[in-house]
Protein backbone atom coordinates (compact mmCIF):
# COMPACT_ATOMS: atom_id res chain seq x y z
CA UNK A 1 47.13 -47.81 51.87
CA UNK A 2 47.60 -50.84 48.89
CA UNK A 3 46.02 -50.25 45.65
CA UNK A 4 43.19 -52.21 45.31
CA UNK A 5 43.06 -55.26 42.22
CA UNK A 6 42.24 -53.39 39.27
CA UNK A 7 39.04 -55.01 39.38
CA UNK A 8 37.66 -53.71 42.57
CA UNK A 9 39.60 -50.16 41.11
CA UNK A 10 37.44 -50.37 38.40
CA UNK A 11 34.07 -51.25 40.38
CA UNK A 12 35.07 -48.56 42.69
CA UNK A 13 35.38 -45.65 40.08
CA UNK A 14 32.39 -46.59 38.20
CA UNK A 15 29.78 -46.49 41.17
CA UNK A 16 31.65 -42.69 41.79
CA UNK A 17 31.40 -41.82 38.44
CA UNK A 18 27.62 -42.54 38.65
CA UNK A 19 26.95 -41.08 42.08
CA UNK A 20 28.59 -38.14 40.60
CA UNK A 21 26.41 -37.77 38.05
CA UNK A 22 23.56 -38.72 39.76
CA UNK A 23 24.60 -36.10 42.54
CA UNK A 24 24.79 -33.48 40.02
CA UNK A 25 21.41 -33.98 38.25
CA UNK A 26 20.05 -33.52 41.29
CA UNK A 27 21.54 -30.33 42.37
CA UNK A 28 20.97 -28.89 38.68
CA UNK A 29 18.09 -29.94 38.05
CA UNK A 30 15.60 -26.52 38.17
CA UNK A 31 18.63 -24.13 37.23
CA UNK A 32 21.17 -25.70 35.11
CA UNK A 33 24.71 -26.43 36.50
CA UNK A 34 26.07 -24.05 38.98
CA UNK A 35 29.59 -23.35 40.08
CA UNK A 36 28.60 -24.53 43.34
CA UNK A 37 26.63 -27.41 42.39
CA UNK A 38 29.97 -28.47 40.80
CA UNK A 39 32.18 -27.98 43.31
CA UNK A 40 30.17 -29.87 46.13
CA UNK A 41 29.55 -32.52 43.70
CA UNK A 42 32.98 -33.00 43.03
CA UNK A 43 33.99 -32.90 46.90
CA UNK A 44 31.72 -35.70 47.80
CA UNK A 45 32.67 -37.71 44.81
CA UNK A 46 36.75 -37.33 46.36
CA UNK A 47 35.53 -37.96 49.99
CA UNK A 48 34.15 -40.93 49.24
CA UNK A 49 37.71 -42.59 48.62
CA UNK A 50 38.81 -41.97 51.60
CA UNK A 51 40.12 -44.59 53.99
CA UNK A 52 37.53 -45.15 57.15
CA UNK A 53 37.08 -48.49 59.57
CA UNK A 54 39.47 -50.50 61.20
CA UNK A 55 40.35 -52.54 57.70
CA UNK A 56 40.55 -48.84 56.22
CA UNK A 57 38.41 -49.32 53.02
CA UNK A 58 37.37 -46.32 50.97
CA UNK A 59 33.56 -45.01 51.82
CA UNK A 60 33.14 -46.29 48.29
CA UNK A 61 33.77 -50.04 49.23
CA UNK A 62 30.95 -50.13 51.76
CA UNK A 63 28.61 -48.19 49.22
CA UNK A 64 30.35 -51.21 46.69
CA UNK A 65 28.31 -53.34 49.30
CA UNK A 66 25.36 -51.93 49.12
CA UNK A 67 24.89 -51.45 45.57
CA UNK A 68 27.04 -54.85 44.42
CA UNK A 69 29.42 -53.93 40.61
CA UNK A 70 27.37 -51.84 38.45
CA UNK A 71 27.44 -52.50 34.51
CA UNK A 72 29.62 -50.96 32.03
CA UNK A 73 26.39 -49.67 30.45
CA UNK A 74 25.25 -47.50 33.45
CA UNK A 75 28.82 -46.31 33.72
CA UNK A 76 29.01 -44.99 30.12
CA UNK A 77 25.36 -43.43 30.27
CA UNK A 78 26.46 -41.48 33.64
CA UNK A 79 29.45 -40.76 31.90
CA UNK A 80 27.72 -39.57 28.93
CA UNK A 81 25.66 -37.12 31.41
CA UNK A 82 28.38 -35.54 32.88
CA UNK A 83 30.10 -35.07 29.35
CA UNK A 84 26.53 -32.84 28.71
CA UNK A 85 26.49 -30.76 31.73
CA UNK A 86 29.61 -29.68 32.54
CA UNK A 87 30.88 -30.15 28.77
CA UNK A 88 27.71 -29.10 27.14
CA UNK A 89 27.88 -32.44 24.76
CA UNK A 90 24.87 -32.53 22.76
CA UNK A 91 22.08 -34.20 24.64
CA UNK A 92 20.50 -37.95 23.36
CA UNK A 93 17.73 -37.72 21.00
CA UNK A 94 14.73 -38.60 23.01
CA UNK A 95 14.29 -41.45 19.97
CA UNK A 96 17.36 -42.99 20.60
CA UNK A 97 17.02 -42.61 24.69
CA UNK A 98 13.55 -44.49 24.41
CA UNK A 99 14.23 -47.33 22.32
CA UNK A 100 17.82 -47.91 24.82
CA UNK A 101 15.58 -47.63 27.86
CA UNK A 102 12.92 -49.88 26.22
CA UNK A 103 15.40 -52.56 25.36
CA UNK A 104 16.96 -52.38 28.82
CA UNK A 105 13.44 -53.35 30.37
CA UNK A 106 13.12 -55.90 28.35
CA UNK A 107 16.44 -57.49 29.05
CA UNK A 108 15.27 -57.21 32.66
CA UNK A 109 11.92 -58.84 31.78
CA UNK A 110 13.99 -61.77 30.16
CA UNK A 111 16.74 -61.68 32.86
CA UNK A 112 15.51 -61.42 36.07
CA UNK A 113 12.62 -63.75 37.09
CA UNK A 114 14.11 -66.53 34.56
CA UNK A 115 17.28 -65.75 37.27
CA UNK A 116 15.41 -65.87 39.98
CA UNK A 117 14.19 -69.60 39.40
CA UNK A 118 11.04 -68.76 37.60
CA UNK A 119 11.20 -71.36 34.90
CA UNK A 120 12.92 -74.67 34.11
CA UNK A 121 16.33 -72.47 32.24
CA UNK A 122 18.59 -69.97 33.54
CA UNK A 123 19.11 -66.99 31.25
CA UNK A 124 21.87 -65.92 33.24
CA UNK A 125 23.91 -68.78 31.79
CA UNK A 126 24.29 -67.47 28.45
CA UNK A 127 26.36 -64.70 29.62
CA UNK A 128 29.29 -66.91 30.28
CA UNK A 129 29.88 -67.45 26.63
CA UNK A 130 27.01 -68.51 24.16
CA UNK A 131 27.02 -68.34 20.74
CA UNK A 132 23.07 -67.48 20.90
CA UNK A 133 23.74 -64.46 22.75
CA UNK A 134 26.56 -63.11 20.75
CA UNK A 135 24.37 -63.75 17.33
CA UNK A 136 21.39 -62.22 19.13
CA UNK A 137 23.65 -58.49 20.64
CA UNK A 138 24.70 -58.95 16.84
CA UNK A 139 21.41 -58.56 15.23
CA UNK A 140 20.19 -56.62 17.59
CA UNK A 141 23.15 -53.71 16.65
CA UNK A 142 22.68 -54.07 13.39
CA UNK A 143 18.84 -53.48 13.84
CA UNK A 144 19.50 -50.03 15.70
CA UNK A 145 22.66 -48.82 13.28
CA UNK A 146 20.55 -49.55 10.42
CA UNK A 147 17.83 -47.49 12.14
CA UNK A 148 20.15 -44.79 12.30
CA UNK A 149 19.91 -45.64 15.96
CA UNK A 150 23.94 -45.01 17.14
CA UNK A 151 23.77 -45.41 20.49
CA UNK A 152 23.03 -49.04 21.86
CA UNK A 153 25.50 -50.47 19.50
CA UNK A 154 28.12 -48.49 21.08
CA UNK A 155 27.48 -49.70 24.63
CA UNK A 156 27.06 -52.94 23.58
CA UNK A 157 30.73 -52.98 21.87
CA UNK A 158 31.82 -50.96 25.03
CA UNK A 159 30.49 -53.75 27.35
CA UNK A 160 31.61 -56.65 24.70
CA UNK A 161 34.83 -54.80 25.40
CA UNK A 162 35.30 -54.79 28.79
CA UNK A 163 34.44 -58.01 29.55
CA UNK A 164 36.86 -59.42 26.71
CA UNK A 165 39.82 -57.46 28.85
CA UNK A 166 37.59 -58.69 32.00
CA UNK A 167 37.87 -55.19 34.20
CA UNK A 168 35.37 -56.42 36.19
CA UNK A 169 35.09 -58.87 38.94
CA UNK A 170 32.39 -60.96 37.17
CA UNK A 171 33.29 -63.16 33.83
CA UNK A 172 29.65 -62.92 32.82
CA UNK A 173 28.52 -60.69 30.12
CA UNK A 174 25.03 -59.55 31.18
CA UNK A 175 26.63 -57.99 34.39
CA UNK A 176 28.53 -55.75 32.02
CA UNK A 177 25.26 -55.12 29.76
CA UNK A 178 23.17 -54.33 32.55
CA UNK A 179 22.19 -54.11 36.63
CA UNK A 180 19.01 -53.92 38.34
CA UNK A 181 19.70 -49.95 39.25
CA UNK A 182 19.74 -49.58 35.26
CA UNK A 183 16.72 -51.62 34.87
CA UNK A 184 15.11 -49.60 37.41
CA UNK A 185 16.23 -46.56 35.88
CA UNK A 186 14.83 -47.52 32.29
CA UNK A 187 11.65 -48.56 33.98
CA UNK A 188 10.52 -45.53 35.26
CA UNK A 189 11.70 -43.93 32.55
CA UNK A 190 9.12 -45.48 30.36
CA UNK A 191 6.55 -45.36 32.82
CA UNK A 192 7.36 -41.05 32.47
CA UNK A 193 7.22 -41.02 28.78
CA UNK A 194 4.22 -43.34 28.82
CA UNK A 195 2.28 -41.22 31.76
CA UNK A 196 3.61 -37.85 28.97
CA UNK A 197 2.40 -39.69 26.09
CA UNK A 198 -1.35 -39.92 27.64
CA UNK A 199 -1.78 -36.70 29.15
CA UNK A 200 -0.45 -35.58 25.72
CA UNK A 201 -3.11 -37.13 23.71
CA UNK A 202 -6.40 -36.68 26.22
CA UNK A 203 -4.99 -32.50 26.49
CA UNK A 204 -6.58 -31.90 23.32
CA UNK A 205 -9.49 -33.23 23.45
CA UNK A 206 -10.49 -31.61 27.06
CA UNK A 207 -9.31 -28.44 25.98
CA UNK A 208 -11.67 -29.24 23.20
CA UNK A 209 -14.38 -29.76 25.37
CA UNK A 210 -14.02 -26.94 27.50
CA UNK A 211 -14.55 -24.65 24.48
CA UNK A 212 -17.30 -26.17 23.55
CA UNK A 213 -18.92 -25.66 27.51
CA UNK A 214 -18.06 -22.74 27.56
């Protein structure tokens, strides 16, 4: 079998590289990571490259079908997960993972339905080389390093990156910055923390109240 264009390589490894992770939180989740866990994990994640069909494509191609390039961003977060379970790498602050997942959903917000023909302009264009959108991932680092904030700048230089050496199919930027499995991702995310948030500020005030009944 031919080596696939580094391009498609690269797709391929990153959407195995984040069904690895994702495979692994999901085995680990209760009790931590396993031996077993690991090794199953790991198994799949080889499997999936090998050669099936009559045109004898990896299983990852037709999951590549599916679930179209992912971005660089997604990548480096799944990445980032697997570094802190099997590696033990210190986990994100929950500040830092907030205010990434809060910016992702807004990208979305901006991205999406302007992409989708819900307006008179196309976002989408500026990711095929705008000066606005370079000044604005600019400010928008500096804004989070100055914060103390470390981690969006670094996936936005990682993404800015990538798409300079163009290891991915696409020449547009946002498909580096971010996908709609990301923007999923982030969304429920801050629907969790916001559901937490509430249940942590009405707790007090019912256990409050059941003191006083009873």
């Amino acid at each position: 079998m031919l080596l696939p264009p580094l391009t498609d390589l690269v797709a391929l490894l990153g959407i195995d590289l984040v069904l690895y992770a994702a495979g692994l939180r999901l085995l680990t989740a209760r009790h931590g990571v396993s031996g077993w866990g690991k090794w199953v994990v790991l198994a799949c994640s080889v499997l999936l490259w090998l050669p099936v069909g009559a045109a004898q494509l990896p299983l990852l191609a037709y999951v590549r079908g599916i679930s179209s390039d992912l971005s660089v961003t997604l990548v480096a977060l799944s990445c980032l997960g697997l570094a802190q379970r099997l590696f033990r790498v210190p986990v994100i602050a929950t500040q830092e993972r907030m205010a990434l997942n809060g910016v992702i959903v807004l990208g979305a917000l901006f991205l999406y339905p302007l992409a989708l023909g819900w307006g008179n302009w196309d976002a989408y264009r500026l990711g095929w080389g705008s000066w606005g959108m370079w000044a604005a991932l600019l400010a928008l680092s500096l804004v989070f390093w100055i914060k103390g904030l470390r981690l969006l700048p670094l996936l936005i230089g990682l993404a800015l990156l990538a798409w300079t050496a163009g290891l991915m199919e696409s020449t547009n930027l946002w498909d580096y910055l971010i996908d709609p499995w990301l923007a999923v991702a982030a969304f429920f995310q801050c629907m969790k923390a916001g559901a937490q948030a509430l249940l942590l500020r009405f707790r007090p005030a019912r256990a409050v109240s059941q003191r006083l009944s009873s």
